[in-house]
N, C-alpha and C. Protein backbone atom coordinates (compact mmCIF):
# COMPACT_ATOMS: atom_id res chain seq x y z
N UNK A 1 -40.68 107.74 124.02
CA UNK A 1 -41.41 106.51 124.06
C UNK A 1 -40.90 105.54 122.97
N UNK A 2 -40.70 106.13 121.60
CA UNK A 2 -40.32 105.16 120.61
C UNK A 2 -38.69 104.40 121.03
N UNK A 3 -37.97 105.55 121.48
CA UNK A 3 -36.60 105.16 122.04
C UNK A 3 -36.75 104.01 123.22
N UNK A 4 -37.79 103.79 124.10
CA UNK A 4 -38.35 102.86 125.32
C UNK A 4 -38.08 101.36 124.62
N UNK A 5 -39.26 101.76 123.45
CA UNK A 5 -39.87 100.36 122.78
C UNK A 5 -38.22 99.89 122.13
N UNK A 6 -38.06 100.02 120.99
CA UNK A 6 -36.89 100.00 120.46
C UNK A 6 -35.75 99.59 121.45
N UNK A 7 -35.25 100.17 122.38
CA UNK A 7 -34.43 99.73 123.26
C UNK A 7 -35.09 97.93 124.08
N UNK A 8 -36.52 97.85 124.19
CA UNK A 8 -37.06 97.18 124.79
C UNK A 8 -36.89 96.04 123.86
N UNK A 9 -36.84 96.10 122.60
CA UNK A 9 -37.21 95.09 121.39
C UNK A 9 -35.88 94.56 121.38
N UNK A 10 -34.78 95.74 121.27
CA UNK A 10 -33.34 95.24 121.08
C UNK A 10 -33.04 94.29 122.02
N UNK A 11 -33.24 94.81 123.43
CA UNK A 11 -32.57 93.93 124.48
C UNK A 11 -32.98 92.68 124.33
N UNK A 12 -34.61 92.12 124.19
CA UNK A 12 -34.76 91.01 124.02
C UNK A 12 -34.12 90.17 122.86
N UNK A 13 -33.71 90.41 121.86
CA UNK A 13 -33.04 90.18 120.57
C UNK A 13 -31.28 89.48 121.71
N UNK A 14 -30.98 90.49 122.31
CA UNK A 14 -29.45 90.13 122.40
C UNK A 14 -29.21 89.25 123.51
N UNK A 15 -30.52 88.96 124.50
CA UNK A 15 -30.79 88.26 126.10
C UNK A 15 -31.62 86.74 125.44
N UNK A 16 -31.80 86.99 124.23
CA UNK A 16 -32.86 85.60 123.69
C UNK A 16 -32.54 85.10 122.56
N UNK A 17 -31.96 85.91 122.07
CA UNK A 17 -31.64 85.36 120.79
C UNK A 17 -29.87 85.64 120.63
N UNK A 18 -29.24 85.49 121.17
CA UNK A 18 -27.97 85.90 121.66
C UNK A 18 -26.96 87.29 120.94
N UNK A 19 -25.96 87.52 121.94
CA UNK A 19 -25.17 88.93 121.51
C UNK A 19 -24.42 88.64 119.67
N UNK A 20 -24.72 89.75 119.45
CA UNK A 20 -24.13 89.47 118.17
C UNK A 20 -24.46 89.21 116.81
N UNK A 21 -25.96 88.36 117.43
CA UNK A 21 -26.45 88.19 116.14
C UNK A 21 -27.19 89.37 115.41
N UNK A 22 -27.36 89.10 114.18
CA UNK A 22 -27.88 90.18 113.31
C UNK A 22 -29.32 90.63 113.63
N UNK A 23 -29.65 91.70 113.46
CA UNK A 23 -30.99 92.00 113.64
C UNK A 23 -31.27 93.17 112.86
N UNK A 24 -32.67 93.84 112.27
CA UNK A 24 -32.95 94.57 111.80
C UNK A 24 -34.25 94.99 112.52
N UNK A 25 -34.31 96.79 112.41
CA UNK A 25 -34.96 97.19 112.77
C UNK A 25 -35.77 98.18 111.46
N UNK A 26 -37.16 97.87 111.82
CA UNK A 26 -37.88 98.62 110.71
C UNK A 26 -38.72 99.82 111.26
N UNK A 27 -38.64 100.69 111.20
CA UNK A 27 -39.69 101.51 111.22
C UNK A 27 -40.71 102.54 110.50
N UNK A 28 -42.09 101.98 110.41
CA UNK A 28 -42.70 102.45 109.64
C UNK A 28 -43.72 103.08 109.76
N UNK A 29 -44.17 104.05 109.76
CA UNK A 29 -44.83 105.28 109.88
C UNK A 29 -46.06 105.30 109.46
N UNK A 30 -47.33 105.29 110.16
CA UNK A 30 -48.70 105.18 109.42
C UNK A 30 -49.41 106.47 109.90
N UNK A 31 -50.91 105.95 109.56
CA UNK A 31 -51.50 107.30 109.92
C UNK A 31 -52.01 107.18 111.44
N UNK A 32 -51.14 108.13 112.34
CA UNK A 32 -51.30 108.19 113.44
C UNK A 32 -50.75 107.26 114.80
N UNK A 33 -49.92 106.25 114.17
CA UNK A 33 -48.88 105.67 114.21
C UNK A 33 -47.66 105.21 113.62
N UNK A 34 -46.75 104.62 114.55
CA UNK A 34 -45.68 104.19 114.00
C UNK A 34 -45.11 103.11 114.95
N UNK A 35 -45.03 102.17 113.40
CA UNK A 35 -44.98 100.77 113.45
C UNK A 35 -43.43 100.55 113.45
N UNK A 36 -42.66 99.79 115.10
CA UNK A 36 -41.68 99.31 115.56
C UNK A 36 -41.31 97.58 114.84
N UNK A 37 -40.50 97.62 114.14
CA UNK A 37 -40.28 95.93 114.15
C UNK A 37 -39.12 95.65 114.24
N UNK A 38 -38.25 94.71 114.60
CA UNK A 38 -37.11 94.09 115.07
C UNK A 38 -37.10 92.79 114.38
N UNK A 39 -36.37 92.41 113.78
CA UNK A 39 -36.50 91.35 112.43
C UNK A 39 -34.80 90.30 113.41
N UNK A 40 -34.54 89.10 113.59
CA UNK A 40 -33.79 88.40 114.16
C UNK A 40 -33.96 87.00 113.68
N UNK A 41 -32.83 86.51 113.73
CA UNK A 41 -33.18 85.02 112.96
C UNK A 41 -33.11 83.93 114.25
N UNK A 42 -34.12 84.66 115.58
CA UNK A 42 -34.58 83.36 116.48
C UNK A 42 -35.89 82.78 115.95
N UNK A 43 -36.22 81.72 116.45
CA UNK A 43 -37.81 81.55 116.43
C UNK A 43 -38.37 81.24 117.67
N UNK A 44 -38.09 81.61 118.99
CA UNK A 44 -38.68 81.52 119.69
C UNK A 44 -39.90 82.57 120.08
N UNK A 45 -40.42 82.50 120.44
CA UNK A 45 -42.07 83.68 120.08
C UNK A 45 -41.64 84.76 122.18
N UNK A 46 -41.86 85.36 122.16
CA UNK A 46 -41.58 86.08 123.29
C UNK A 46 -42.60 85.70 123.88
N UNK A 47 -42.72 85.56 124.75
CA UNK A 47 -44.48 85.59 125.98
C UNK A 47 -44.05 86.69 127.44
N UNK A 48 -44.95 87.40 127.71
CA UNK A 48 -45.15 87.81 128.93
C UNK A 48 -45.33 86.90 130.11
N UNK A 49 -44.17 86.56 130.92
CA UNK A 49 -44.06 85.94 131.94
C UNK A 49 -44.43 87.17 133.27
N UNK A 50 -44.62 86.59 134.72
CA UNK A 50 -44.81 87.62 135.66
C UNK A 50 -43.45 87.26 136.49
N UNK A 51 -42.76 88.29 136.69
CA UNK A 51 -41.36 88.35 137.09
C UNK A 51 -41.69 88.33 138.91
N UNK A 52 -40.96 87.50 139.59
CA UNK A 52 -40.68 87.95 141.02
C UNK A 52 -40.48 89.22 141.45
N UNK A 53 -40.34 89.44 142.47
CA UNK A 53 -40.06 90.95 143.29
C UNK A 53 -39.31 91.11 143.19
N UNK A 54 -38.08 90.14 143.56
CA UNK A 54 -36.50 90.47 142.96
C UNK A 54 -36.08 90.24 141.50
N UNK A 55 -36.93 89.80 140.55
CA UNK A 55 -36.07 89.95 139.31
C UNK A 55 -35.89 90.89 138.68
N UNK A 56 -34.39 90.81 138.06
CA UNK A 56 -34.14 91.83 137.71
C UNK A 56 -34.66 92.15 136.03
N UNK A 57 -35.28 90.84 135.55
CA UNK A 57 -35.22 91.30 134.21
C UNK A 57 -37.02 90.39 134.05
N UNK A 58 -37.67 90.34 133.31
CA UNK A 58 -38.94 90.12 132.76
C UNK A 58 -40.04 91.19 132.95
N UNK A 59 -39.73 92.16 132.66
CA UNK A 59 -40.79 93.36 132.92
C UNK A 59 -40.78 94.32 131.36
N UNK A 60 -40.47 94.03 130.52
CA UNK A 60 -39.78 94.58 128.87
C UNK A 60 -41.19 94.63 128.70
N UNK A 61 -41.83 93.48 128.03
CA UNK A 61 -42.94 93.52 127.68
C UNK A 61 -44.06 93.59 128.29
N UNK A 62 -44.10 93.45 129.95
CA UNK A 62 -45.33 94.33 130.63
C UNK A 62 -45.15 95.89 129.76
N UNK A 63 -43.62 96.44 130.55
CA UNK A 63 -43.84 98.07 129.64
C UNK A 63 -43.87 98.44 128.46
N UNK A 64 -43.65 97.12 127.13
CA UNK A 64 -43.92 97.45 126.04
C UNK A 64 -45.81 97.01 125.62
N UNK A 65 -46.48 96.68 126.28
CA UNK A 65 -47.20 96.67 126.57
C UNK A 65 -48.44 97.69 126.75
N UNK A 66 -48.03 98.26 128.06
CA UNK A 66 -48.57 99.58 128.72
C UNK A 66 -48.20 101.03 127.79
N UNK A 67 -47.14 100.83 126.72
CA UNK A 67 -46.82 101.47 125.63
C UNK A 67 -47.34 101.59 124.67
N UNK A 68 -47.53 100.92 123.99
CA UNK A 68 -47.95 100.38 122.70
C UNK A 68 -49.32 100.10 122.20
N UNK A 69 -49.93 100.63 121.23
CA UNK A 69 -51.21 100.68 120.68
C UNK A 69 -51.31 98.97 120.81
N UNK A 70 -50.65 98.40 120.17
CA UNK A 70 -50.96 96.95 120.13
C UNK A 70 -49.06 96.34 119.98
N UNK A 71 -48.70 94.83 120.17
CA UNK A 71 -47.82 94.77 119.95
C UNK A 71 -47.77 92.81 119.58
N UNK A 72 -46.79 92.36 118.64
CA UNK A 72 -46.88 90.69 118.77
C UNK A 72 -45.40 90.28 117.81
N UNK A 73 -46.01 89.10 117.39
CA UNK A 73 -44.89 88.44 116.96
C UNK A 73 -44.91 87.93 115.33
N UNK A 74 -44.57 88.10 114.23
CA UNK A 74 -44.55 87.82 113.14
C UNK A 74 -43.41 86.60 112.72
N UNK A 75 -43.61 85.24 112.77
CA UNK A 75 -42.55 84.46 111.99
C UNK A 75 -42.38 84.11 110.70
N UNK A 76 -41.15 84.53 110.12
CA UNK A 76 -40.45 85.18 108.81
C UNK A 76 -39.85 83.96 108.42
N UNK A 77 -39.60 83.87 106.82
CA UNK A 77 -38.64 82.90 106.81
C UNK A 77 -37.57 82.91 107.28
N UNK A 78 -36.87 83.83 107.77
CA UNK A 78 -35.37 83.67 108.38
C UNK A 78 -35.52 84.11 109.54
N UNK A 79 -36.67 83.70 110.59
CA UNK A 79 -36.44 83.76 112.11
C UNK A 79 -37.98 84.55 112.50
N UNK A 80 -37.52 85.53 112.88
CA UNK A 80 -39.00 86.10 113.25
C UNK A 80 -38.93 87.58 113.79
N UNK A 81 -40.25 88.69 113.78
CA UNK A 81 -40.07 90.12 113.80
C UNK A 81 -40.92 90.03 115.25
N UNK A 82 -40.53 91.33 116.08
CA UNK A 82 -41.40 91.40 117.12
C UNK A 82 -41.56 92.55 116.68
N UNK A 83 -42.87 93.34 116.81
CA UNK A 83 -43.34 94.60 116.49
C UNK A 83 -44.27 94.78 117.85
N UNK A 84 -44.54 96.50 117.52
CA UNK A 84 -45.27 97.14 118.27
C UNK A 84 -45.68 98.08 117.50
N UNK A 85 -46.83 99.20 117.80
CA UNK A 85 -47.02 99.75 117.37
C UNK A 85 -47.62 101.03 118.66
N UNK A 86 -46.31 102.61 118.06
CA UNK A 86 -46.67 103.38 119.06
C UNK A 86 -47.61 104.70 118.64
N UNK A 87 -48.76 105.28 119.12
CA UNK A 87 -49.27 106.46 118.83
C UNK A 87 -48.71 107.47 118.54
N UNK A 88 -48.58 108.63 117.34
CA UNK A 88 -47.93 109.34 117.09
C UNK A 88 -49.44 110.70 116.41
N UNK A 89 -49.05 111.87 117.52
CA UNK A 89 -49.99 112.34 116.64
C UNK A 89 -49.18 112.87 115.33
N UNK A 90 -50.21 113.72 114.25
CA UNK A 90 -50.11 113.97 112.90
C UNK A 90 -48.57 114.84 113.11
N UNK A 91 -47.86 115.46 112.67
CA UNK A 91 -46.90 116.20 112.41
C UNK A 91 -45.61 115.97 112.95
N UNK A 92 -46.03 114.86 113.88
CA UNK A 92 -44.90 114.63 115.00
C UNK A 92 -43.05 114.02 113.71
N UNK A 93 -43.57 113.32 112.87
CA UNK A 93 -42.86 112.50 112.09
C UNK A 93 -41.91 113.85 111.01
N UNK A 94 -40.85 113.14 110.32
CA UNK A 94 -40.46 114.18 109.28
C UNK A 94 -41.50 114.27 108.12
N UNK A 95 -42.04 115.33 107.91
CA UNK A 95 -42.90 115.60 106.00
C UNK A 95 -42.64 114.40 105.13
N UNK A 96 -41.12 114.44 104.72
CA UNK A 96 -40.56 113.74 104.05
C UNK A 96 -40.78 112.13 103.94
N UNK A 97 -41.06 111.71 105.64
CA UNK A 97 -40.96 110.19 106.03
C UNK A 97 -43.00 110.03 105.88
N UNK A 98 -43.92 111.46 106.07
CA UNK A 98 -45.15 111.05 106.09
C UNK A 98 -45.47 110.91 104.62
N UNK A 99 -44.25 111.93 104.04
CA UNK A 99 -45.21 111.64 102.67
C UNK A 99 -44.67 110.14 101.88
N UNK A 100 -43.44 109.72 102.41
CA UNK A 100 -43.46 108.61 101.61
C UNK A 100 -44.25 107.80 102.11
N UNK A 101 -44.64 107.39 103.52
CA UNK A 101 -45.23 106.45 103.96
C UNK A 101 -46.78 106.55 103.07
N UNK A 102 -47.37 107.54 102.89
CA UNK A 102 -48.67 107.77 102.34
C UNK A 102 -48.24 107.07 100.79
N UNK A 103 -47.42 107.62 99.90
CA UNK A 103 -46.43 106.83 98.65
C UNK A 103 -46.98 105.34 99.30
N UNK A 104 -46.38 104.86 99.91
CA UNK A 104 -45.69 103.08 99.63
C UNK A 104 -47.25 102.52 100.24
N UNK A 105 -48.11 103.35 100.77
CA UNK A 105 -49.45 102.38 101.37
C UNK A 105 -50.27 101.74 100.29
N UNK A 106 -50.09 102.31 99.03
CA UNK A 106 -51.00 101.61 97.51
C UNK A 106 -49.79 100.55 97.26
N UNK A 107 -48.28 100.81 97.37
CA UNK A 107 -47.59 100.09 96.90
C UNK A 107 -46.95 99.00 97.58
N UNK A 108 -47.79 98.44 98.86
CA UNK A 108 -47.49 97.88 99.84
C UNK A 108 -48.73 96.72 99.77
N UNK A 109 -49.73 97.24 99.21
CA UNK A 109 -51.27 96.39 99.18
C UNK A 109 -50.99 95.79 97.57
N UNK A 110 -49.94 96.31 96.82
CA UNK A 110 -50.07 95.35 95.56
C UNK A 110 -49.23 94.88 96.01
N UNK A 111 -48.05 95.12 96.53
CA UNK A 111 -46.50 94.06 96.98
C UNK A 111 -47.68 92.92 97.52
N UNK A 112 -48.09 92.90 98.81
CA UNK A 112 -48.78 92.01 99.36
C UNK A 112 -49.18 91.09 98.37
N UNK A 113 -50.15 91.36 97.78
CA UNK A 113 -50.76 90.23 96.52
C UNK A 113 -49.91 89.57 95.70
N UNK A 114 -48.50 90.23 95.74
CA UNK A 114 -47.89 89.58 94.86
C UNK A 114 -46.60 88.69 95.23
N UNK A 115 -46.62 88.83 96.56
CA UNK A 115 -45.25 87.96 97.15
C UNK A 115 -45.69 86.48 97.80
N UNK A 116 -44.70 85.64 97.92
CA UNK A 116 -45.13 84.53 98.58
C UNK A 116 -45.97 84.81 100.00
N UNK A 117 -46.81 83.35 100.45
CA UNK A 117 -47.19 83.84 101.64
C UNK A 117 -46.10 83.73 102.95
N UNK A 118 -45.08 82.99 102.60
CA UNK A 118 -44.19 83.19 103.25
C UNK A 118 -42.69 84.03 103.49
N UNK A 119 -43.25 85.43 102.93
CA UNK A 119 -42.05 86.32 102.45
C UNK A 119 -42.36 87.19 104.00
N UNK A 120 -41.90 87.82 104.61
CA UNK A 120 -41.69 88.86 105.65
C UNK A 120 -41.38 89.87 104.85
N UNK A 121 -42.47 90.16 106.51
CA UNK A 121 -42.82 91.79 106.48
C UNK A 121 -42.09 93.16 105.39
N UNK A 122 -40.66 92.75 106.15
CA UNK A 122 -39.49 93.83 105.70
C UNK A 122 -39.25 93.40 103.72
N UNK A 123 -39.36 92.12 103.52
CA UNK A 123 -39.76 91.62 101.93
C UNK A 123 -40.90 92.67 101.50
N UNK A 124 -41.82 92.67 102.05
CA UNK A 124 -42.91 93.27 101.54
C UNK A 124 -42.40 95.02 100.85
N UNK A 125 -41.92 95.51 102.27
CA UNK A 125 -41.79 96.85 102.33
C UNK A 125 -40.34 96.96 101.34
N UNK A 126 -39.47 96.58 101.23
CA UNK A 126 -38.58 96.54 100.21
C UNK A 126 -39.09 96.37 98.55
N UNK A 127 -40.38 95.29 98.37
CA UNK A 127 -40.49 95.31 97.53
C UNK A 127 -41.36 96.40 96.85
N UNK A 128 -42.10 96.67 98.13
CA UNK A 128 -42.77 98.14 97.73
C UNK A 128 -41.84 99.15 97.34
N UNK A 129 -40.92 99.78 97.98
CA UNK A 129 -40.07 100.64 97.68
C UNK A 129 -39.57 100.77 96.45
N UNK A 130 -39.13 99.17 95.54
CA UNK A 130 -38.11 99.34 94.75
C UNK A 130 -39.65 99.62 93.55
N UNK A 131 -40.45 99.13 93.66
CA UNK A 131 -42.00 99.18 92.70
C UNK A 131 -41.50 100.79 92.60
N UNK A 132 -41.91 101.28 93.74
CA UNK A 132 -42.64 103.04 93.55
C UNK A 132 -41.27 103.73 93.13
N UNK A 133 -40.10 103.21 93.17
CA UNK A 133 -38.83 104.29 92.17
C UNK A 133 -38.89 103.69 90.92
N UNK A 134 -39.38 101.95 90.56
CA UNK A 134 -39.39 102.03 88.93
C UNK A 134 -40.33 102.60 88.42
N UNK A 135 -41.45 102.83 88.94
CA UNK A 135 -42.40 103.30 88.20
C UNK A 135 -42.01 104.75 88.55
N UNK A 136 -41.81 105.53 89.44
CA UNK A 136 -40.64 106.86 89.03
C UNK A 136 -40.30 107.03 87.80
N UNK A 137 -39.35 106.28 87.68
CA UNK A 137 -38.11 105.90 86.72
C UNK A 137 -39.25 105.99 85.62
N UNK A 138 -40.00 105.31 85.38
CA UNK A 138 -40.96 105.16 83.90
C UNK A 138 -41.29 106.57 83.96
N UNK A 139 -41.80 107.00 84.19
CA UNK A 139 -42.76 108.48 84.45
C UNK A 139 -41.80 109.46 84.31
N UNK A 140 -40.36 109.67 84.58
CA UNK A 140 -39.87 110.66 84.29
C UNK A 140 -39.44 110.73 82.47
N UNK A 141 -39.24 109.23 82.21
CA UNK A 141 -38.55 108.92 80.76
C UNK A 141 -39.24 109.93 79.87
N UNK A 142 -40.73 109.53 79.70
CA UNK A 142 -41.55 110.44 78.88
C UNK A 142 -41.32 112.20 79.33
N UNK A 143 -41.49 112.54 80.29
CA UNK A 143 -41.48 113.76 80.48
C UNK A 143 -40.18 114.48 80.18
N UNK A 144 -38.97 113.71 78.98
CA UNK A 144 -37.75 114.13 79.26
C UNK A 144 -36.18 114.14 80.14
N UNK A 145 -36.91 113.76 80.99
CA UNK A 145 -35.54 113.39 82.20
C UNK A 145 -35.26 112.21 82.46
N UNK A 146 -33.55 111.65 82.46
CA UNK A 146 -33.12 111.06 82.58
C UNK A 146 -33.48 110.27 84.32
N UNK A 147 -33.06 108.84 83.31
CA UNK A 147 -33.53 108.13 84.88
C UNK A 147 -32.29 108.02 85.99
N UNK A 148 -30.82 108.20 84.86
CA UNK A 148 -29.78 108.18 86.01
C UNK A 148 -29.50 109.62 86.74
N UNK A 149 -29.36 110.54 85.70
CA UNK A 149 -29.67 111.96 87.04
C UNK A 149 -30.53 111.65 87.80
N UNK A 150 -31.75 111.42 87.43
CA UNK A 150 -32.37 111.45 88.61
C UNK A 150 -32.22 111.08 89.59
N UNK A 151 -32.00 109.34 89.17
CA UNK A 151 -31.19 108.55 90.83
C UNK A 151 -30.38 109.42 91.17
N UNK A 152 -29.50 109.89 90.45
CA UNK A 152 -27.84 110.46 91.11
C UNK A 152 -28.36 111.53 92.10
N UNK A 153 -29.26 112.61 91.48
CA UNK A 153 -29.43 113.83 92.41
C UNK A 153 -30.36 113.35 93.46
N UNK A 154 -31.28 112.20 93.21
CA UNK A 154 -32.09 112.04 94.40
C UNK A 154 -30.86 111.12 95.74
N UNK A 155 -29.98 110.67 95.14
CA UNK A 155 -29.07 109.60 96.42
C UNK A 155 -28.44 111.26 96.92
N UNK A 156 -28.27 112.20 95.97
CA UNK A 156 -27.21 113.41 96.82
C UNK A 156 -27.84 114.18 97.62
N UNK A 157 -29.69 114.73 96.97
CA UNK A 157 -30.39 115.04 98.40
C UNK A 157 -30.23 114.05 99.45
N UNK A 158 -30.29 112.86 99.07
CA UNK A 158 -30.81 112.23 100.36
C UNK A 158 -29.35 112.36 101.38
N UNK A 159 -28.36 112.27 100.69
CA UNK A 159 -27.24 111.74 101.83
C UNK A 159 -26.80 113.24 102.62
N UNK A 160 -27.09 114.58 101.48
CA UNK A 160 -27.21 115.59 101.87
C UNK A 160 -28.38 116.08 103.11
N UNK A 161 -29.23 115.39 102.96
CA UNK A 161 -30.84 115.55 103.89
C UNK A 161 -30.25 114.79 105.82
N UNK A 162 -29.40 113.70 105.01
CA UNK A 162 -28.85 113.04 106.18
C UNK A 162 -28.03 113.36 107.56
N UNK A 163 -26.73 114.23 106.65
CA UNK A 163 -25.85 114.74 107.04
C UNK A 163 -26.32 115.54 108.31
């Protein structure tokens, strides 16, 4: 289903906002869902049109739709995100991706308060991220450990975790 949406989000990105251009995809993991976004520098807002019998194409967002807990349109300063959001029960996700998501939800509600009102979404969640490794970074100093091992061995799990 997430592969549906995602494929569904992309196509409109490359049929509307044309081939080639840049796009980002976010996905973020809550409790009991997981939140689809597609970040593109169009601004046209998508709408659900009703397609003829023969067309071959306007039916994306009926089925992202009939998918999706809820789904809309966010405009960003550099264009605009279409999101959805799909049901996931508890365990379905990696440990790793639930426990950070549970991490960045305190550090996502102070990002909020503290960014312009016109910063996007993916601003937000970046700025959360880089918050919850400096304050890492503080917290290990006292306890003895270096803040660059740490980065170093945490980038080698990760690319190791990847592989």
């Amino acid at each position: 289903m997430v592969e549906l949406a995602v494929t569904e989000l992309a196509t409109n990105v490359i049929k509307h906002v044309g081939e080639g251009v840049p796009a980002t995809v976010v996905l973020e993991p809550g409790e009991g869902r997981l939140r689809i976004e597609v970040h593109d520098t169009g601004h046209a807002v998508p709408a659900v049109a009703e397609p003829n019998d023969g067309d071959e194409c306007g039916r994306g967002l009926h089925l992202l739709a009939a998918l999706a807990l809820g789904w809309g349109t966010t405009l960003t300063a550099t264009g605009k995100a279409v999101w959805c959001e799909i049901a996931m029960p508890p365990g379905q996700l990696c440990p790793r991706v639930e426990r950070a998501s549970q991490a960045l939800t305190s550090y996502r509600r102070l990002a909020e308060g503290k960014v312009s009102a016109d910063a996007d979404r993916l601003s937000v969640l970046e700025a959360s991220v880089v918050g919850l490794v400096a304050d890492l970074l503080h917290w290990v100093v006292p306890h003895g450990c270096d803040p660059d091992e740490v980065l170093d061995r945490a980038q080698a799990r990760f690319e190791a975790d990847a592989a």
